[in-house]
C-alpha atoms as a PDB file:
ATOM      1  CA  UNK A   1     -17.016  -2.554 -14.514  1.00  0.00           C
ATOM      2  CA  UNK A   2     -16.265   0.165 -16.979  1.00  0.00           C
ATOM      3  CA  UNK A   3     -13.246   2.382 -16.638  1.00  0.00           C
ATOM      4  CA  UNK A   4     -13.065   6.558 -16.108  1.00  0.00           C
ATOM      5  CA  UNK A   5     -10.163   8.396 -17.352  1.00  0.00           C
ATOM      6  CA  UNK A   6      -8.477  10.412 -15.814  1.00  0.00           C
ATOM      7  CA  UNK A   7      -5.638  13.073 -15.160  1.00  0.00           C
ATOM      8  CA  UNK A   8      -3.021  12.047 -12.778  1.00  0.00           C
ATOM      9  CA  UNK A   9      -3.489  15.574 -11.216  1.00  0.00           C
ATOM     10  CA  UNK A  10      -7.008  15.089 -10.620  1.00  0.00           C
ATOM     11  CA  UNK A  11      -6.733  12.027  -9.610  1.00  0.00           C
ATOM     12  CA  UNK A  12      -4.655  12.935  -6.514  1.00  0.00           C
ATOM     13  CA  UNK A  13      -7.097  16.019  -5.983  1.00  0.00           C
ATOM     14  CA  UNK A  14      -9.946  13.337  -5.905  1.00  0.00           C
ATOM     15  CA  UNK A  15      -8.486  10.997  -3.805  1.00  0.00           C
ATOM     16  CA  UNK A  16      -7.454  13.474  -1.218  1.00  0.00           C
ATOM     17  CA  UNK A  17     -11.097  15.172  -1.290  1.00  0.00           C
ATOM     18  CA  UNK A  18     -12.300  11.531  -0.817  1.00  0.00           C
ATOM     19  CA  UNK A  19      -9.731  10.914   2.103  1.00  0.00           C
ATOM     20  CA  UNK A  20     -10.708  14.429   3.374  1.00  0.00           C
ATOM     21  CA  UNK A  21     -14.340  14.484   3.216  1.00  0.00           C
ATOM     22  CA  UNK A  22     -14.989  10.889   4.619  1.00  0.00           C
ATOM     23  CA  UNK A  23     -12.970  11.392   7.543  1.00  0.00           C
ATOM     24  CA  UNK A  24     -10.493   8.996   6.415  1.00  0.00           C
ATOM     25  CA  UNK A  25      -7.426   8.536   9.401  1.00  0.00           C
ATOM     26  CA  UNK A  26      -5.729   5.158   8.439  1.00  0.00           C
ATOM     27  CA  UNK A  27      -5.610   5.297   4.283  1.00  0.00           C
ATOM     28  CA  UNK A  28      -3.601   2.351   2.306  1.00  0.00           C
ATOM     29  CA  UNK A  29      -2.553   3.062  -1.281  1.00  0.00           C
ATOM     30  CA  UNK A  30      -2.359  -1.012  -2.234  1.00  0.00           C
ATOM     31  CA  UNK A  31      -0.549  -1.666  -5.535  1.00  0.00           C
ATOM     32  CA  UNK A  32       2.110  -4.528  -7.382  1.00  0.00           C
ATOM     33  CA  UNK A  33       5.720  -2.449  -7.000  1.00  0.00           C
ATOM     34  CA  UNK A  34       5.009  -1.834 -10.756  1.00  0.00           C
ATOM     35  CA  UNK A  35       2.455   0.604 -10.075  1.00  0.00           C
ATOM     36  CA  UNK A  36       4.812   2.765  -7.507  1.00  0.00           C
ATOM     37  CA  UNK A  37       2.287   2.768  -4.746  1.00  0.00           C
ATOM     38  CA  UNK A  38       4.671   4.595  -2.606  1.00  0.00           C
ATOM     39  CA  UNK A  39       4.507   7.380  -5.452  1.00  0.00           C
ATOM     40  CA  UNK A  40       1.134   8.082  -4.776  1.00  0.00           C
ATOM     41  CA  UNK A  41       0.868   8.510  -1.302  1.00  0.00           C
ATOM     42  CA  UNK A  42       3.658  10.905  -1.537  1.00  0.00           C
ATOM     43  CA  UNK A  43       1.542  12.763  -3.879  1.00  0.00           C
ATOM     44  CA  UNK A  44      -1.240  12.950  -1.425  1.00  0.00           C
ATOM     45  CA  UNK A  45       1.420  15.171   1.651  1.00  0.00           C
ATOM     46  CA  UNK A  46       1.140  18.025   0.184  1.00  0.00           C
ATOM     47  CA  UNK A  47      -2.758  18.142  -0.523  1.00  0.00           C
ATOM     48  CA  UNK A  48      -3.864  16.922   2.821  1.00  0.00           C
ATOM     49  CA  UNK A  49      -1.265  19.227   4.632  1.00  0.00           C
ATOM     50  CA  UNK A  50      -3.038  21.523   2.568  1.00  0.00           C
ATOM     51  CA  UNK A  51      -6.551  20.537   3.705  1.00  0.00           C
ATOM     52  CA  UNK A  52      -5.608  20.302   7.636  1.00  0.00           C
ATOM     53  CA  UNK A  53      -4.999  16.693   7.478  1.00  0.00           C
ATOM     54  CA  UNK A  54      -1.404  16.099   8.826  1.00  0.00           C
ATOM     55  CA  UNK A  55      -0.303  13.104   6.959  1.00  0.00           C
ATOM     56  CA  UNK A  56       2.025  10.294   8.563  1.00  0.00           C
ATOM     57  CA  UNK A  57       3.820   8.681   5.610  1.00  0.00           C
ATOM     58  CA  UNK A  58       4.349   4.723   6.502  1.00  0.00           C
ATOM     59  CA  UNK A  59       5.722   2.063   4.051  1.00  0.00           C
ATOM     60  CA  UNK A  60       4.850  -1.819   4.647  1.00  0.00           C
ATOM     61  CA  UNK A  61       7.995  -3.102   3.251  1.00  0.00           C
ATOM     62  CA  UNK A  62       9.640  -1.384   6.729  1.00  0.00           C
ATOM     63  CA  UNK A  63       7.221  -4.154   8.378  1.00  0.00           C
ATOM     64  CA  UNK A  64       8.385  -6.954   7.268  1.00  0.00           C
ATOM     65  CA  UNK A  65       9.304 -10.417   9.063  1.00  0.00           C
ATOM     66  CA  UNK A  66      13.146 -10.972   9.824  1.00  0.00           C
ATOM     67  CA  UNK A  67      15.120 -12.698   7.480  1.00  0.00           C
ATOM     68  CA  UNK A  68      15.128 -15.814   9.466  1.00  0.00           C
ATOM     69  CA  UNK A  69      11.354 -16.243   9.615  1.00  0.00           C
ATOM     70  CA  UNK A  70      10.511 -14.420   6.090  1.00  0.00           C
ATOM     71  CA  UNK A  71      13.171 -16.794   4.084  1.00  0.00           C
ATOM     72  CA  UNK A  72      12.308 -19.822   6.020  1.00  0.00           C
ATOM     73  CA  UNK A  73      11.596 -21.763   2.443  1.00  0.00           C
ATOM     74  CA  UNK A  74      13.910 -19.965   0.496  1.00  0.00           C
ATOM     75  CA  UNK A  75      14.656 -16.361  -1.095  1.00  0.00           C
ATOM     76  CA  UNK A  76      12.186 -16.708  -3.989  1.00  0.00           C
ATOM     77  CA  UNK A  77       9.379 -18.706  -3.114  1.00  0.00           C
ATOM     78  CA  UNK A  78       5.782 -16.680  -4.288  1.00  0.00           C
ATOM     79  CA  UNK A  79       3.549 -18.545  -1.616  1.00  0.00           C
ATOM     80  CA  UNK A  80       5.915 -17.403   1.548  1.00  0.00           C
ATOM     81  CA  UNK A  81       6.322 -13.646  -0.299  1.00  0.00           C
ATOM     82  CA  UNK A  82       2.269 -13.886  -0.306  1.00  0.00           C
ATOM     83  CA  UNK A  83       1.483 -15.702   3.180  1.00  0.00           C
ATOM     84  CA  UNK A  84       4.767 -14.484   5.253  1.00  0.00           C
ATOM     85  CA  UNK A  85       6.878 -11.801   4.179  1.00  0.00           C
ATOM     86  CA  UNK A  86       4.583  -8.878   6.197  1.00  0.00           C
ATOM     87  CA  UNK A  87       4.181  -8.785   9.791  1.00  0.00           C
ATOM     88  CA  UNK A  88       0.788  -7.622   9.623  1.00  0.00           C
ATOM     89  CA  UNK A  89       0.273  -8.189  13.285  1.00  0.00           C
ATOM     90  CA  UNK A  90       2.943  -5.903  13.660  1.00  0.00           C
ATOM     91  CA  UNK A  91       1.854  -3.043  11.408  1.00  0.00           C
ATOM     92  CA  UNK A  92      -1.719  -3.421  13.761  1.00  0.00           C
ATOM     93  CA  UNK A  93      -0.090  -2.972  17.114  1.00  0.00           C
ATOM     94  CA  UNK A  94       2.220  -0.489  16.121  1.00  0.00           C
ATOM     95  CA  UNK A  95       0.278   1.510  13.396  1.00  0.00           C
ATOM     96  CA  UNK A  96      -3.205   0.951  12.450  1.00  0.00           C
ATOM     97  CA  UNK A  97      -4.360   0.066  16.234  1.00  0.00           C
ATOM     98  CA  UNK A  98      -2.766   2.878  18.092  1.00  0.00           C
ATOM     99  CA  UNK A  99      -3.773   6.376  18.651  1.00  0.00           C
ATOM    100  CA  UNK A 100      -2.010   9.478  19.204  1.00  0.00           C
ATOM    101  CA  UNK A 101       1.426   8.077  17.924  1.00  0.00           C
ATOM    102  CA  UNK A 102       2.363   5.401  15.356  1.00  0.00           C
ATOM    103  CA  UNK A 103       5.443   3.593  14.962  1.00  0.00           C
ATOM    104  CA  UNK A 104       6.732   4.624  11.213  1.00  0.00           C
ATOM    105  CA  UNK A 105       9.308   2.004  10.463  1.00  0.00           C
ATOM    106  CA  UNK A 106       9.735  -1.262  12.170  1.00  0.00           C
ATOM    107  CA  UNK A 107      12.353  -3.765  10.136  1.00  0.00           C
ATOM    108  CA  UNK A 108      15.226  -3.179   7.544  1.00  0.00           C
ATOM    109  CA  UNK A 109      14.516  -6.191   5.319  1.00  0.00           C
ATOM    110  CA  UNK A 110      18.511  -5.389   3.800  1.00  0.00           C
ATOM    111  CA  UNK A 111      20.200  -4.755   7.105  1.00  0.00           C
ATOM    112  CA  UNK A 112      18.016  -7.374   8.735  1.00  0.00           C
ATOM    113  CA  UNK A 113      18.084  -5.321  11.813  1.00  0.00           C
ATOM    114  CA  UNK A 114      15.468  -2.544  13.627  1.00  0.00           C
ATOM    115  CA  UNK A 115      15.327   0.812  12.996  1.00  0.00           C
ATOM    116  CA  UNK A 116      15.088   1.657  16.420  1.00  0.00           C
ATOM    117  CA  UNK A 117      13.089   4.583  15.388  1.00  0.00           C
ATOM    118  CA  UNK A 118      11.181   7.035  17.971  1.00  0.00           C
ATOM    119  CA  UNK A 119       7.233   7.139  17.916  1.00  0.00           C
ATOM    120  CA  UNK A 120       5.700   9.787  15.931  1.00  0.00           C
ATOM    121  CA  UNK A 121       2.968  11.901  17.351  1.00  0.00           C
ATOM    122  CA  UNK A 122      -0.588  11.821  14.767  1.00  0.00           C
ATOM    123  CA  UNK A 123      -2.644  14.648  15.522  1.00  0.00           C
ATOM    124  CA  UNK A 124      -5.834  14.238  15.766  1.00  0.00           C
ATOM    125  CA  UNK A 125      -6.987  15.310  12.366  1.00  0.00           C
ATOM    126  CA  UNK A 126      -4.118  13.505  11.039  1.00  0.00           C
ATOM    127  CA  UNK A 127      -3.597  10.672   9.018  1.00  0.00           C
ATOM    128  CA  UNK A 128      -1.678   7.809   8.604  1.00  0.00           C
ATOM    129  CA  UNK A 129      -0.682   7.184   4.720  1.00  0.00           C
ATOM    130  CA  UNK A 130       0.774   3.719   3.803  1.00  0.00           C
ATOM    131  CA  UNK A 131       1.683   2.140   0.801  1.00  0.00           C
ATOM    132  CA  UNK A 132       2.546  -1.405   0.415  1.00  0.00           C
ATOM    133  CA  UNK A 133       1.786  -4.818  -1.806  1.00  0.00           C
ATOM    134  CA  UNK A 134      -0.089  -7.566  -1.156  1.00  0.00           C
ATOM    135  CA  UNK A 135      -2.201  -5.385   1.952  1.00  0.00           C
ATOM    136  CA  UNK A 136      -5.519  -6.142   1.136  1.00  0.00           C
ATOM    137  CA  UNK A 137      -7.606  -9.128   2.803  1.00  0.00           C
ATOM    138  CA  UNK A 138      -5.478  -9.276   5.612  1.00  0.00           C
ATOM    139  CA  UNK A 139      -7.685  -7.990   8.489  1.00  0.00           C
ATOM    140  CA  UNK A 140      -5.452  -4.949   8.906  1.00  0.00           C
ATOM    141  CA  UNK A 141      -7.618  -1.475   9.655  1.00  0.00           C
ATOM    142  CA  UNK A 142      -8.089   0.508   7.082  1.00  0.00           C
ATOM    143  CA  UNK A 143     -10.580   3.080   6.955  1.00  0.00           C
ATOM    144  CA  UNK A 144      -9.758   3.830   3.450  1.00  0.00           C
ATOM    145  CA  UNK A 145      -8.363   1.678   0.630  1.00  0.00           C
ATOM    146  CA  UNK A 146      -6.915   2.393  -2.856  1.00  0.00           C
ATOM    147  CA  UNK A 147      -5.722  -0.132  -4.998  1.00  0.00           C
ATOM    148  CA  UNK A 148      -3.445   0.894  -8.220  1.00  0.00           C
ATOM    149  CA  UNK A 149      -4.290  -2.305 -10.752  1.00  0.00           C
ATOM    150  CA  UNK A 150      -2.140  -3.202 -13.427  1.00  0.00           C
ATOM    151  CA  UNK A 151      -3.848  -5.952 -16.327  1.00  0.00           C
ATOM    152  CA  UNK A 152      -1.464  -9.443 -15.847  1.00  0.00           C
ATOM    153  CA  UNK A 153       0.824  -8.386 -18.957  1.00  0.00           C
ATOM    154  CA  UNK A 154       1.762  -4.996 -17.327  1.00  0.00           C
ATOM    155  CA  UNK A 155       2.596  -6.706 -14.099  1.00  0.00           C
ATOM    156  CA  UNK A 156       5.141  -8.562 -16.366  1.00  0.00           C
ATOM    157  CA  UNK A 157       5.902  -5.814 -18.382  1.00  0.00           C
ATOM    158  CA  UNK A 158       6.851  -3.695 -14.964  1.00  0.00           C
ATOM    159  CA  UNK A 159       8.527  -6.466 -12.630  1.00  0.00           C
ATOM    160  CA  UNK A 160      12.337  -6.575 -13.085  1.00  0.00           C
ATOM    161  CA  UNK A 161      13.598  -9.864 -14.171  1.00  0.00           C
ATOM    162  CA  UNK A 162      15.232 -10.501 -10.494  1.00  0.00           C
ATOM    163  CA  UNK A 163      11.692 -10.659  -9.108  1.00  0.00           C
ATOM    164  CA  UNK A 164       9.909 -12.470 -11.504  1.00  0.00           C
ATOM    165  CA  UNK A 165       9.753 -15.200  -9.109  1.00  0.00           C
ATOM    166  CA  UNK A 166       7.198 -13.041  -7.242  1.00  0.00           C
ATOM    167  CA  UNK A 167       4.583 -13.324 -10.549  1.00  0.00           C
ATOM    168  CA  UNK A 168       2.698 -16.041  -9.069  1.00  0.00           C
ATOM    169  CA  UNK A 169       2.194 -14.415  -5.848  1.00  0.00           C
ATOM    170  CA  UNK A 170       0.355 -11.525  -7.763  1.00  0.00           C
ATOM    171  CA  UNK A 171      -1.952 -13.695  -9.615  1.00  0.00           C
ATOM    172  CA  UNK A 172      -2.836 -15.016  -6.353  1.00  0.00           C
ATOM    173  CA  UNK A 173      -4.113 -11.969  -5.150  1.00  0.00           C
ATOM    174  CA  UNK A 174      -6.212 -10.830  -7.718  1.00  0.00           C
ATOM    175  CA  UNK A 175      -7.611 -14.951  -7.696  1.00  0.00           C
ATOM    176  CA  UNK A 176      -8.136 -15.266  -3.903  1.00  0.00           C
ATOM    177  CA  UNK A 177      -8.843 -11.166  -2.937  1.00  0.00           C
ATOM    178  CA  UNK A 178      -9.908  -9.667  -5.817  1.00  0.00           C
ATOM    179  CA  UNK A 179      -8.327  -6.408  -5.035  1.00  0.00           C
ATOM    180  CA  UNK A 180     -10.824  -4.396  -7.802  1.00  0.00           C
ATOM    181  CA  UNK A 181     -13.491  -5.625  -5.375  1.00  0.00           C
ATOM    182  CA  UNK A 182     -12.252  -5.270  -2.000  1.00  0.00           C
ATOM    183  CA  UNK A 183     -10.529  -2.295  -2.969  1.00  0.00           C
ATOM    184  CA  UNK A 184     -12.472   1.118  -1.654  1.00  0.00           C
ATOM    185  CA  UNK A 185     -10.982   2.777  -5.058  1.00  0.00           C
ATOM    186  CA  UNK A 186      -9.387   1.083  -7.869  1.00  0.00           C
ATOM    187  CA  UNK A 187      -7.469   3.135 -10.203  1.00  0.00           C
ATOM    188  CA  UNK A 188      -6.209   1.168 -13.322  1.00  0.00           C
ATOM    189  CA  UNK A 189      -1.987   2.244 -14.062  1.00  0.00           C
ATOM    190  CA  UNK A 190      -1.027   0.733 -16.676  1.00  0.00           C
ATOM    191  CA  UNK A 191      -0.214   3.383 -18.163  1.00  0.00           C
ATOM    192  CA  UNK A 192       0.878   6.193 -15.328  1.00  0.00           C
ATOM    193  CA  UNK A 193      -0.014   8.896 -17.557  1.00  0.00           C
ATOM    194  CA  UNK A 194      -3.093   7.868 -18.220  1.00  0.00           C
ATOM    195  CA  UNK A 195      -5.016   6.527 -15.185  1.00  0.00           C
ATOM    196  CA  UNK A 196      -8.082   5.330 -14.994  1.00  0.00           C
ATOM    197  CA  UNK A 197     -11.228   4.928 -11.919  1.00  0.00           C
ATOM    198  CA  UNK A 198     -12.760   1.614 -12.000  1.00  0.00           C
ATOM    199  CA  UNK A 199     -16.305   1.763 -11.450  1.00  0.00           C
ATOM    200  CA  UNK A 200     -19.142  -0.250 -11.395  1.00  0.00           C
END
């Protein structure tokens, strides 16, 4: 695989020309929380408003599992955060697998309650933009994927102490999914300023 440098500002023009040009309606920007995958979706809104495309901004970590079932084994343990934390099955019935109007938030993991949130209406050019960890390999329907990779000593470097616990859980993924594989588009962040397109 070689590497191809890049600006971030181009690289949000080229990603939304991808997303625009293939027709793309359920995107997922995939990433470690060290590589602010909510960040770049955000920076997609304007561009695809731009281009006709009416994004729907949804976050995964408003889909996860209630306390009860998510901490089952405990508040830090990196197989459950991997295997348990997400309610994927959730984020298909109420997101990826519905048309016409998508649920945006489902779960607030630190009131441990719903948000009792209204449907939103997705036009029909429109599309839903999520960001999240840990999304790829997981069945969930995608029709485009984007996966910001960080090298094993960055994901170190960027995860607070508090969440170290969740190390494990990353090395995991890239072991058992190989996100820079299953990814549509990788784009290495180690360093923000300075991304990079994995190719090849």
């Amino acid at each position: 695989m070689r590497a191809r440098a890049i600006s971030p500002e181009h690289l949000i023009e080229e990603l939304a020309e991808r997303i625009v040009s293939g027709g793309a309606a359920r995107v997922a920007v995939d990433g470690a929380p060290g590589a602010e995958p909510g960040r770049l979706a955000d920076a997609l809104v304007e561009p695809l408003k731009a281009a006709g495309r009416a994004p729907v901004r949804v976050s995964a970590a408003d889909f996860l599992r209630p306390a009860s079932l998510r901490l089952e084994y405990g508040r830090t343990d990196p197989d459950e955060f991997y295997d348990s934390w997400l309610d994927a099955k959730a984020l298909g019935r109420e997101v990826l697998d519905r048309r016409g109007s998508v649920l945006t938030k489902l779960w607030n993991a630190e009131t441990d309650r719903a948000y009792r949130v209204p449907y939103t209406p997705v036009p029909e050019s429109g599309v839903v933009l999520m960001d999240g960890t840990l999304l790829l390999g997981r069945g969930l329907a995608f029709d485009l994927t984007v996966h910001l990779w960080l090298s094993r000593a960055a994901v170190r470097r960027k995860t607070g102490e508090a969440l170290q616990w969740q190390l494990p859980a990353y090395e995991r993924y890239e072991r058992e999914i190989s996100p820079l594989k299953a990814a549509d588009i990788a784009v290495k962040v180690d360093d923000p300023r300075h991304p990079a397109i994995i190719e090849g």
